[in-house]
N, C-alpha and C. Protein backbone atom coordinates (compact mmCIF):
# COMPACT_ATOMS: atom_id res chain seq x y z
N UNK A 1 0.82 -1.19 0.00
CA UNK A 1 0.00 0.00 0.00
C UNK A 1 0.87 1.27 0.00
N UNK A 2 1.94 1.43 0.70
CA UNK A 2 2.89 2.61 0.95
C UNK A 2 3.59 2.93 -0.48
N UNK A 3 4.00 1.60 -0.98
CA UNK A 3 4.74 1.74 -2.07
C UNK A 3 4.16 1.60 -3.31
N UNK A 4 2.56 1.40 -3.55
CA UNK A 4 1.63 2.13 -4.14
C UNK A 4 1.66 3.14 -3.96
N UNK A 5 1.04 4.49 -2.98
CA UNK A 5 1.17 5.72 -2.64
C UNK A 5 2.15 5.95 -3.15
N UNK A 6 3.41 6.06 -2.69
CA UNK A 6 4.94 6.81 -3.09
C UNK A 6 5.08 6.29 -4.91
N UNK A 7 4.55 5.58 -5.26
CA UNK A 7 4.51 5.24 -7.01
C UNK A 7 3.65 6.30 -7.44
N UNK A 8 2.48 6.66 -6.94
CA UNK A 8 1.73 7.20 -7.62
C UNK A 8 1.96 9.04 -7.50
N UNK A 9 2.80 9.06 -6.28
CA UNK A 9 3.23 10.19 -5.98
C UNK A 9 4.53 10.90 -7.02
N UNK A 10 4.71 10.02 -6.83
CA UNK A 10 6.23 10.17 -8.13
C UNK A 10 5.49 10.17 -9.33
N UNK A 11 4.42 9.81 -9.92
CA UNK A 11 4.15 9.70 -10.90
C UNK A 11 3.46 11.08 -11.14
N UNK A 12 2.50 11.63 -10.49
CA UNK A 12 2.20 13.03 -10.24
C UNK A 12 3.30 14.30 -10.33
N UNK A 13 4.32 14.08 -9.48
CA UNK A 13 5.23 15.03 -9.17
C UNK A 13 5.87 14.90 -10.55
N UNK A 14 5.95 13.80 -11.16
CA UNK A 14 6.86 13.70 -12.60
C UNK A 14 5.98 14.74 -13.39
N UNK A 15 4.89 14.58 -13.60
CA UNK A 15 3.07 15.03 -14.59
C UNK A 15 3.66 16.25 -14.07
N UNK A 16 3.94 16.57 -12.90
CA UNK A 16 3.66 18.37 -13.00
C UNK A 16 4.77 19.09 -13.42
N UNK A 17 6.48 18.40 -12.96
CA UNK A 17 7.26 18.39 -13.52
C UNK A 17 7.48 18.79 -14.79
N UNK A 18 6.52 17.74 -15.74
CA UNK A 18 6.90 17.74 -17.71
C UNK A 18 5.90 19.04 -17.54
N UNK A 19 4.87 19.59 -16.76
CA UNK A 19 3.96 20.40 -17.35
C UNK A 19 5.04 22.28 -17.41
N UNK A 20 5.16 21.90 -16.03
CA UNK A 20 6.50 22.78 -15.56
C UNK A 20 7.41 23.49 -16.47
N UNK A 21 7.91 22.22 -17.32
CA UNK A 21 8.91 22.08 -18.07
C UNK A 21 8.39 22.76 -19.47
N UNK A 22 6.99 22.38 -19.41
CA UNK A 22 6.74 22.98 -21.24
C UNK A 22 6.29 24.29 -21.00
N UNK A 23 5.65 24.78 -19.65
CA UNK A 23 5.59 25.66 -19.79
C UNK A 23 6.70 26.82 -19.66
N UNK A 24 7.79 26.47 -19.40
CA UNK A 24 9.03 27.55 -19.66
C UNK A 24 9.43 27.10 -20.80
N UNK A 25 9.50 26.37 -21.24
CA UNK A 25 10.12 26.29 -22.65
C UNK A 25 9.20 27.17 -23.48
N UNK A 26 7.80 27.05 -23.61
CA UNK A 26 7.02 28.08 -24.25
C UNK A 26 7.28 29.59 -24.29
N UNK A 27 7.63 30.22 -22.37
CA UNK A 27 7.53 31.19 -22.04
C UNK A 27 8.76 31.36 -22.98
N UNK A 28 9.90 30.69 -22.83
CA UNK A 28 11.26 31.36 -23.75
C UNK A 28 11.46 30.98 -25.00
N UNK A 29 10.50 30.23 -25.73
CA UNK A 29 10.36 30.29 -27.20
C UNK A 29 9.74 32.19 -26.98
N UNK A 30 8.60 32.39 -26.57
CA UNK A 30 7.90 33.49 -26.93
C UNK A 30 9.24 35.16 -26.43
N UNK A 31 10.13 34.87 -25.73
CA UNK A 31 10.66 35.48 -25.51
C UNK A 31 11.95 35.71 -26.56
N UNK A 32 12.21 34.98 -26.98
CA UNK A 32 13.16 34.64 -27.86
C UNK A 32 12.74 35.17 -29.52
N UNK A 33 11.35 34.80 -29.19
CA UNK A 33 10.82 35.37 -30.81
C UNK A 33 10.46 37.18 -30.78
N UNK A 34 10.38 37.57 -29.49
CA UNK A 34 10.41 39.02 -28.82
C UNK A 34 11.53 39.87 -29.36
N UNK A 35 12.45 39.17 -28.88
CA UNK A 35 13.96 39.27 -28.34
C UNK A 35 14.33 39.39 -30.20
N UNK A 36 14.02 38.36 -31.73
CA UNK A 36 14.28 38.45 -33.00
C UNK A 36 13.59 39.71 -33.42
N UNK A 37 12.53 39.67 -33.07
CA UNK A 37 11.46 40.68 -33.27
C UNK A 37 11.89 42.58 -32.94
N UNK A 38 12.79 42.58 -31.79
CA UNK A 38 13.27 43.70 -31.32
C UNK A 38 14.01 43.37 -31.96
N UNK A 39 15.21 43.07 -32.20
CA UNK A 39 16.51 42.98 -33.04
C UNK A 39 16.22 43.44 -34.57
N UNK A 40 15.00 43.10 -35.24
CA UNK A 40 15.12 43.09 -36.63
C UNK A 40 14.43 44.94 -36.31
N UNK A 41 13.74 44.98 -35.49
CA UNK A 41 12.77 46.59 -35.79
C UNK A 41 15.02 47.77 -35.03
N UNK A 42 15.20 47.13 -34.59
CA UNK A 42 16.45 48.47 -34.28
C UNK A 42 17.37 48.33 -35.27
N UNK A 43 17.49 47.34 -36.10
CA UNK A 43 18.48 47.29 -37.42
C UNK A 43 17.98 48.12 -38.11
N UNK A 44 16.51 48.14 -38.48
CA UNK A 44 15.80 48.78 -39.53
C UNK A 44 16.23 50.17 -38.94
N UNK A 45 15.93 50.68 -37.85
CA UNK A 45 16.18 51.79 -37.17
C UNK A 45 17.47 52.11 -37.39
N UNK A 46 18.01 51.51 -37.02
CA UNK A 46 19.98 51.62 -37.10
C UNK A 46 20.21 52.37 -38.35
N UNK A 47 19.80 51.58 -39.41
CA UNK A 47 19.74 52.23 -41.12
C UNK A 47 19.85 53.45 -41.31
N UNK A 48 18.04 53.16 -40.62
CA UNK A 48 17.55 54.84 -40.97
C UNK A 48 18.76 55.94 -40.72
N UNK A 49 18.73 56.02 -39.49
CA UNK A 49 19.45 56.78 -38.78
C UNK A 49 21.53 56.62 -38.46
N UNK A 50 21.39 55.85 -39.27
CA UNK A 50 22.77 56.01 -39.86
C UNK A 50 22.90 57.37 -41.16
N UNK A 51 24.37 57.91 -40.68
CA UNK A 51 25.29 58.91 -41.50
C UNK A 51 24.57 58.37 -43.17
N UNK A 52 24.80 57.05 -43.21
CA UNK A 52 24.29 56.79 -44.87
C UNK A 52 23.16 57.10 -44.86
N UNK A 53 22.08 56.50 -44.17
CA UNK A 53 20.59 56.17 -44.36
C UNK A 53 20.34 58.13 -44.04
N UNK A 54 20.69 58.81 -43.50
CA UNK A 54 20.27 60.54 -43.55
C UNK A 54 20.61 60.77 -44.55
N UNK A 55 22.22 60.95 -45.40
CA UNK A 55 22.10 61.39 -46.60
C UNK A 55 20.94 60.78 -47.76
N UNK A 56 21.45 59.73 -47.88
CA UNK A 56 19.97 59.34 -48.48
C UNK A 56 18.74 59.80 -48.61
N UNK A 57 18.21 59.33 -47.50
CA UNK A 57 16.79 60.73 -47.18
C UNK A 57 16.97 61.88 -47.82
N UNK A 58 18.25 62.40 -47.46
CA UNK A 58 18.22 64.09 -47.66
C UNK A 58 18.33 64.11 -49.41
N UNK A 59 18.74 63.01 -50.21
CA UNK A 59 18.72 63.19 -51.62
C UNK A 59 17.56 62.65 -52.24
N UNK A 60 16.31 61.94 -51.54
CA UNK A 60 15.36 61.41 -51.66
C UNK A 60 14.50 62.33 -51.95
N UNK A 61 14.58 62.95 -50.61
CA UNK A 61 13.58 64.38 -50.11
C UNK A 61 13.48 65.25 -51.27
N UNK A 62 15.20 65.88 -51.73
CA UNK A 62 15.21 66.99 -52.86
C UNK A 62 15.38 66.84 -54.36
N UNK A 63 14.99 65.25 -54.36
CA UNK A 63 14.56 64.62 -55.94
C UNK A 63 13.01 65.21 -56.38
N UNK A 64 12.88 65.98 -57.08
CA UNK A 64 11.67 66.21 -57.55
C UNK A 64 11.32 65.19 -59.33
N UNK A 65 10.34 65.05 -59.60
CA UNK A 65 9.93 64.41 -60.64
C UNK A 65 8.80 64.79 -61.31
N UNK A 66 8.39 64.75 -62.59
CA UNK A 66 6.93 65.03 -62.56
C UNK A 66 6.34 63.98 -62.84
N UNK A 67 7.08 62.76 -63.88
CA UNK A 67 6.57 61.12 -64.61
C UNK A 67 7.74 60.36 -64.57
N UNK A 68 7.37 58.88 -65.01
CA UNK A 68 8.34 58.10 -64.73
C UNK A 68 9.72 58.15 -65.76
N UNK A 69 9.01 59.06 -66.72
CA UNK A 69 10.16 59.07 -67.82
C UNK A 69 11.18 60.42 -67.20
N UNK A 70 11.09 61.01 -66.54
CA UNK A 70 11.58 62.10 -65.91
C UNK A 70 12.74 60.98 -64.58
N UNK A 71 12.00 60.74 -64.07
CA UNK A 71 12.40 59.93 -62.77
C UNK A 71 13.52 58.96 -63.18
N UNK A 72 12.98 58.23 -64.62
CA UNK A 72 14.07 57.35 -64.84
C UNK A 72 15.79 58.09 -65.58
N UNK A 73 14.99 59.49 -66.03
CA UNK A 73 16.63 59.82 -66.43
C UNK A 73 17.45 60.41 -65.08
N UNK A 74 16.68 60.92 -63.93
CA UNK A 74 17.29 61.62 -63.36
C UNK A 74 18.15 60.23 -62.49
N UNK A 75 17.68 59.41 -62.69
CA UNK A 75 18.30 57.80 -61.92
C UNK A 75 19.57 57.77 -62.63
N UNK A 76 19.53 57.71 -63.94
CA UNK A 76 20.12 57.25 -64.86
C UNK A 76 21.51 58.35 -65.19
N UNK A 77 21.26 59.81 -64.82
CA UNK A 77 22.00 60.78 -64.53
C UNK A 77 22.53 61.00 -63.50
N UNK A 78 21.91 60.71 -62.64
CA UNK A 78 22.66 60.80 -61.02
C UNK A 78 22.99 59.39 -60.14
N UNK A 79 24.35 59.37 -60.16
CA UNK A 79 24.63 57.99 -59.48
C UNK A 79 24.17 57.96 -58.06
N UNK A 80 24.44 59.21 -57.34
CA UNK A 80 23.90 59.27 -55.97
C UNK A 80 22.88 59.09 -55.82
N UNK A 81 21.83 59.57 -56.98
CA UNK A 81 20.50 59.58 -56.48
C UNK A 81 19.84 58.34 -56.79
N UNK A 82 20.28 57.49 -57.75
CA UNK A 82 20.10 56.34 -58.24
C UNK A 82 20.49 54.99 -56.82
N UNK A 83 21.65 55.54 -55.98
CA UNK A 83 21.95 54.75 -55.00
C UNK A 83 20.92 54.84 -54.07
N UNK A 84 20.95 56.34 -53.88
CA UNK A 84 19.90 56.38 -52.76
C UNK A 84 18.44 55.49 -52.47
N UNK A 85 18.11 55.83 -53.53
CA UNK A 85 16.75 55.64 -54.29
C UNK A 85 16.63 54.05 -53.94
N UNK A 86 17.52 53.56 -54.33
CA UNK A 86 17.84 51.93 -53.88
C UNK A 86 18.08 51.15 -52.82
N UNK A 87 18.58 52.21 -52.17
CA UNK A 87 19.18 51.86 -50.73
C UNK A 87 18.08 51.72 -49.92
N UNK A 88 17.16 53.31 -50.30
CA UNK A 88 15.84 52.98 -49.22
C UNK A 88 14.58 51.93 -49.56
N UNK A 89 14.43 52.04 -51.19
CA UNK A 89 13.58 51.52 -51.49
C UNK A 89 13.52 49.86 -51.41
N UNK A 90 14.96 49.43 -50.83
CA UNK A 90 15.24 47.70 -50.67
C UNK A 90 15.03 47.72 -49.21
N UNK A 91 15.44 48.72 -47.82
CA UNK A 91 14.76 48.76 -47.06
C UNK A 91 13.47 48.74 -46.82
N UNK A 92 13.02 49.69 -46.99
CA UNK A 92 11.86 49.60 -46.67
C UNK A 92 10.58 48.39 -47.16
N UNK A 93 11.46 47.51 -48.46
CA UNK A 93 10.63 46.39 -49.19
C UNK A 93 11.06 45.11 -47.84
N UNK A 94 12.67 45.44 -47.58
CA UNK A 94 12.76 44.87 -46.42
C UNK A 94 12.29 44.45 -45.53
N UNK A 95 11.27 45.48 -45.23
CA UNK A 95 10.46 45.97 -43.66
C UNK A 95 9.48 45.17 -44.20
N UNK A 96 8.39 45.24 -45.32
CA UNK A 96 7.12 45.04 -45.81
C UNK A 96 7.61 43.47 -45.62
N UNK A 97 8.43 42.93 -46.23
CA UNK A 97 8.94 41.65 -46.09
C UNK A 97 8.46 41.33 -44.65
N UNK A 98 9.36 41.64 -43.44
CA UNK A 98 9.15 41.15 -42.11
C UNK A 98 8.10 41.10 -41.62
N UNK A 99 7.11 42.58 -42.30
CA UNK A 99 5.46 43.10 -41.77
C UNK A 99 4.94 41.68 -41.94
N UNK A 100 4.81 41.51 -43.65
CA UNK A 100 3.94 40.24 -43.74
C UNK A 100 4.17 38.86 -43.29
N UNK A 101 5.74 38.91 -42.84
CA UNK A 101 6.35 37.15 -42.47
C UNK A 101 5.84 37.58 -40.89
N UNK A 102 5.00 38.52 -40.21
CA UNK A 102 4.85 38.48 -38.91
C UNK A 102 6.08 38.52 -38.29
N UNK A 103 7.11 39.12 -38.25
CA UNK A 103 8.29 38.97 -37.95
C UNK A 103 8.39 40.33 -37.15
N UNK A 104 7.85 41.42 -37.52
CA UNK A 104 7.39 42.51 -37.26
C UNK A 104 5.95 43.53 -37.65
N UNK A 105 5.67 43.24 -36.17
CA UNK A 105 4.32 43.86 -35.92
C UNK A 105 4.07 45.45 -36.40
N UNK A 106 2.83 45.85 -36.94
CA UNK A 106 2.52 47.15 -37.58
C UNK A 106 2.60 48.01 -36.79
N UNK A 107 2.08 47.84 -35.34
CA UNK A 107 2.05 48.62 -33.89
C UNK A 107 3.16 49.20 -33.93
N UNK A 108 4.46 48.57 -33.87
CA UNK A 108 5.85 49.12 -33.66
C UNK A 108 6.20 50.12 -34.71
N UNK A 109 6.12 49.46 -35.83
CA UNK A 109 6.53 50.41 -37.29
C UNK A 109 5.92 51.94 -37.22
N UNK A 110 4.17 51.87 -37.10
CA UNK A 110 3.54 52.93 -37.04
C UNK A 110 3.57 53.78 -35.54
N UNK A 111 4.59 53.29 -34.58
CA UNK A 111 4.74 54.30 -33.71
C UNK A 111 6.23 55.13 -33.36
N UNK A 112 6.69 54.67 -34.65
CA UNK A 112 8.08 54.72 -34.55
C UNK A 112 8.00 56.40 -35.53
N UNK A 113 8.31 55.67 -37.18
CA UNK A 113 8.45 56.53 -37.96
C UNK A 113 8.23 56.71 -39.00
N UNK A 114 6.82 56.56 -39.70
CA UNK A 114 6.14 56.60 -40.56
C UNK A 114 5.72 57.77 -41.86
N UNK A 115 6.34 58.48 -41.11
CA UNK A 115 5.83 59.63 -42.15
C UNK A 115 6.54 60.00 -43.29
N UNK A 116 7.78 59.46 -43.08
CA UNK A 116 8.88 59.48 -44.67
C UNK A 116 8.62 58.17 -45.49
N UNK A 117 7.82 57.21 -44.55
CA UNK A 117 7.97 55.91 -45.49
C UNK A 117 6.14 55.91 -46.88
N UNK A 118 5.18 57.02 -45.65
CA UNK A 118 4.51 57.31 -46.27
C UNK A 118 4.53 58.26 -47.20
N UNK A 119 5.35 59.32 -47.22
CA UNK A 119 5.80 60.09 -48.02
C UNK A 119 6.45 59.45 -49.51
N UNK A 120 6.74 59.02 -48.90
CA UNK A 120 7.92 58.21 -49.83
C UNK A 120 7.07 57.17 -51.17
N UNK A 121 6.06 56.43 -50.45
CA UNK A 121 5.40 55.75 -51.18
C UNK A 121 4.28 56.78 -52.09
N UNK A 122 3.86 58.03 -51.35
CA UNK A 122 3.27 59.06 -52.06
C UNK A 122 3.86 59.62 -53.31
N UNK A 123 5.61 59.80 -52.96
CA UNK A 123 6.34 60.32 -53.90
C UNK A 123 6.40 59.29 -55.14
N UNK A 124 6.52 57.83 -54.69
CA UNK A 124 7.25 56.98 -55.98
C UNK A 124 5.75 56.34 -56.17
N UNK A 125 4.49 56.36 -55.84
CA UNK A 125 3.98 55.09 -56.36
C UNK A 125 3.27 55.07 -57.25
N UNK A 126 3.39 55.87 -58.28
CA UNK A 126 2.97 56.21 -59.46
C UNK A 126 4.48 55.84 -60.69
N UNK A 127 5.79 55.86 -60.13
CA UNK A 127 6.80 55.19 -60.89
C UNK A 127 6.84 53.83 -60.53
N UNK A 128 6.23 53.38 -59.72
CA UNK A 128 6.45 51.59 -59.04
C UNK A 128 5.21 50.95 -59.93
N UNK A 129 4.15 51.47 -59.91
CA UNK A 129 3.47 50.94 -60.58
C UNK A 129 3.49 51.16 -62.12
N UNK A 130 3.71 52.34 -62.68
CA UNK A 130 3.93 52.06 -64.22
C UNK A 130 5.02 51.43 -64.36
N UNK A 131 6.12 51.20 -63.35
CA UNK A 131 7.70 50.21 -63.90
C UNK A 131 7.05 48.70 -64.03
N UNK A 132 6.21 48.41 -63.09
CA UNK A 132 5.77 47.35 -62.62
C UNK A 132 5.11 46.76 -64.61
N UNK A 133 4.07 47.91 -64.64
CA UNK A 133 3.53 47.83 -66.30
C UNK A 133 4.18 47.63 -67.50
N UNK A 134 5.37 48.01 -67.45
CA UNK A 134 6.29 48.35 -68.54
C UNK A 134 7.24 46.76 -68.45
N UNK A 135 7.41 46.28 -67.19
CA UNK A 135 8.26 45.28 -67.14
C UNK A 135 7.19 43.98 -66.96
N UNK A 136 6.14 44.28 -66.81
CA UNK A 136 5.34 42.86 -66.70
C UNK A 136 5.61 42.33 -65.40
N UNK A 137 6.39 43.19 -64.66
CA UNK A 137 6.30 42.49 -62.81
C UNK A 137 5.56 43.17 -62.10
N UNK A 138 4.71 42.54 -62.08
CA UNK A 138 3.72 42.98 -60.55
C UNK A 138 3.97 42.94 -59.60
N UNK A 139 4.98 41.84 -58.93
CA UNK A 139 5.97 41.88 -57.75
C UNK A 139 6.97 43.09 -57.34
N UNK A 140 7.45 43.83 -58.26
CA UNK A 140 8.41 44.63 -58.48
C UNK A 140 7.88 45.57 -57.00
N UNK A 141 8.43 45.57 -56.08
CA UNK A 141 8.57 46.42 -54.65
C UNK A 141 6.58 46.16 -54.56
N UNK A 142 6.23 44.87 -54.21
CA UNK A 142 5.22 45.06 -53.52
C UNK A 142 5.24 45.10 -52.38
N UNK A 143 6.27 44.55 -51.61
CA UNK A 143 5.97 44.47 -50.24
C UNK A 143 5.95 45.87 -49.25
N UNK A 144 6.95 46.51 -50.06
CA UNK A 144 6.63 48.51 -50.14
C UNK A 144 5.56 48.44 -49.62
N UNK A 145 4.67 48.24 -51.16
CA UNK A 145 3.01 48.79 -51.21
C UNK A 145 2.41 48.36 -49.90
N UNK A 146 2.69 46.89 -49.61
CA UNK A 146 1.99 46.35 -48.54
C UNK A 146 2.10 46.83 -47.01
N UNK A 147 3.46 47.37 -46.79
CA UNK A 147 3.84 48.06 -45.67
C UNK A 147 3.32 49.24 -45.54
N UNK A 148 3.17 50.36 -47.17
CA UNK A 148 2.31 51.65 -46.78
C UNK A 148 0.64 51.19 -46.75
N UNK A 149 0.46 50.60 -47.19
CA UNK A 149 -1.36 49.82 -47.19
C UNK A 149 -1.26 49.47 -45.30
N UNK A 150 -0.78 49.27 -45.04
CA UNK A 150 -0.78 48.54 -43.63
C UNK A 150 -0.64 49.55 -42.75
N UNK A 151 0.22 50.60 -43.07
CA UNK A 151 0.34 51.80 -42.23
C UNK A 151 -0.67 52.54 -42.51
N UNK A 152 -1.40 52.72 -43.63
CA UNK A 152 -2.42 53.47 -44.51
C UNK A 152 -3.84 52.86 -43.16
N UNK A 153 -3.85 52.15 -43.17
CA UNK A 153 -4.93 50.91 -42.61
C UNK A 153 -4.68 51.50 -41.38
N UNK A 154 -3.69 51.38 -40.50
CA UNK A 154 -3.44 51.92 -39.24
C UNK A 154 -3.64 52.89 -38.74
N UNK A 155 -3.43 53.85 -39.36
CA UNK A 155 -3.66 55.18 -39.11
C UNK A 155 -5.37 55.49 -38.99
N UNK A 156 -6.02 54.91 -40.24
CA UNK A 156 -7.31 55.13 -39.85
C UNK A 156 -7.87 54.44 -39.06
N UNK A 157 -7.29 53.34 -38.57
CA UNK A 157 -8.12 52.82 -37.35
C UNK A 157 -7.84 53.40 -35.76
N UNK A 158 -6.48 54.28 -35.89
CA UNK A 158 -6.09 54.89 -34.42
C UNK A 158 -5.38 56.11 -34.92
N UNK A 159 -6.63 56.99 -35.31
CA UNK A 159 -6.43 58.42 -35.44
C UNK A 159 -5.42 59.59 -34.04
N UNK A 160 -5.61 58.77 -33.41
CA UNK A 160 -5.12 59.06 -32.08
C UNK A 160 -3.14 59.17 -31.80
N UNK A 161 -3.09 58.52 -33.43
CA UNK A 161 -1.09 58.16 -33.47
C UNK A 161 -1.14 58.87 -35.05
C-alpha cells in the first residue's frame, strides 16, 4: 500500500514536472521570438538613422519628378541619387517583407516613424506601378506597397497616433 502511494506520488510530481517544463520552454520560445522581433525593428532603425541612411533621405527628399520618364533619367544621370533611391527603397521592401512574415508587428513600425515611409510611397507610387507595367512584374517592390497599405490601414483605425 505505501509503495503504491509513493509510485503514484512520483508519478504526479513527474506530470507536473513535464507540465513545468513545457511551460518555460514556451515562455522562452515566446521570448526569444520578442527578443528576433526587437533585433530586426532596431536594425531597420539603425539604417535609418545612420550617416548613410540621412544622406539618403536628404537626396530622396530633394529629388523632384513630374513622370516616370523624368524619374528614370534623373536615376540614370545621377549615381547618388540612383543609390539612394535603392538603398531605401530595398529597405523599406525589407520591412514590408518582415510586416507580412509576422516577424514585425505594424504597432511598432507605425509608432516609430512613418511619415517618410509614407511620403515616400506618395512620392514613388505612381513610378512603381507604371515600372511594374512596362516590365510585366507585378511583384516589383510590392511588399513597399503592402507596408504603406498597412500603415495606410493603421492610421485610420487609431487616429489618435
Amino acid at each position: 500500500m505505501v509503495l503504491s502511494t509513493l509510485q503514484t506520488t512520483g508519478i504526479l510530481v513527474g506530470i507536473i514536472y513535464y507540465i513545468m517544463t513545457l511551460n518555460n520552454t514556451r515562455k522562452n520560445q515566446q521570448l526569444t521570438l520578442e527578443t528576433r522581433r526587437t533585433q530586426a525593428f532596431l536594425t531597420i532603425v539603425n539604417n535609418i538613422l545612420s550617416k548613410e541612411g540621412i544622406e539618403h533621405s536628404k537626396i530622396i527628399r530633394s529629388t523632384n519628378f513630374a513622370n516616370y520618364e523624368e524619374w528614370r533619367e534623373k536615376r540614370e544621370k545621377n549615381p547618388e541619387y540612383n543609390t539612394a533611391y535603392f538603398w531605401y527603397i530595398q529597405l523599406l521592401e525589407c520591412t514590408g517583407i518582415l510586416l507580412k512574415e509576422e516577424i514585425l508587428d505594424i504597432n511598432i513600425i507605425a509608432q516609430w516613424n512613418p511619415g517618410f515611409t509614407l511620403q515616400f510611397w506618395e512620392q514613388y507610387k505612381d513610378v512603381i506601378h507604371e515600372h511594374r507595367k512596362r516590365t510585366n512584374n507585378n511583384m516589383y517592390f510590392s511588399k513597399l506597397e503592402y507596408l504603406c497599405n498597412q500603415l495606410q490601414e493603421y492610421y485610420e483605425n487609431h487616429p489618435e497616433t
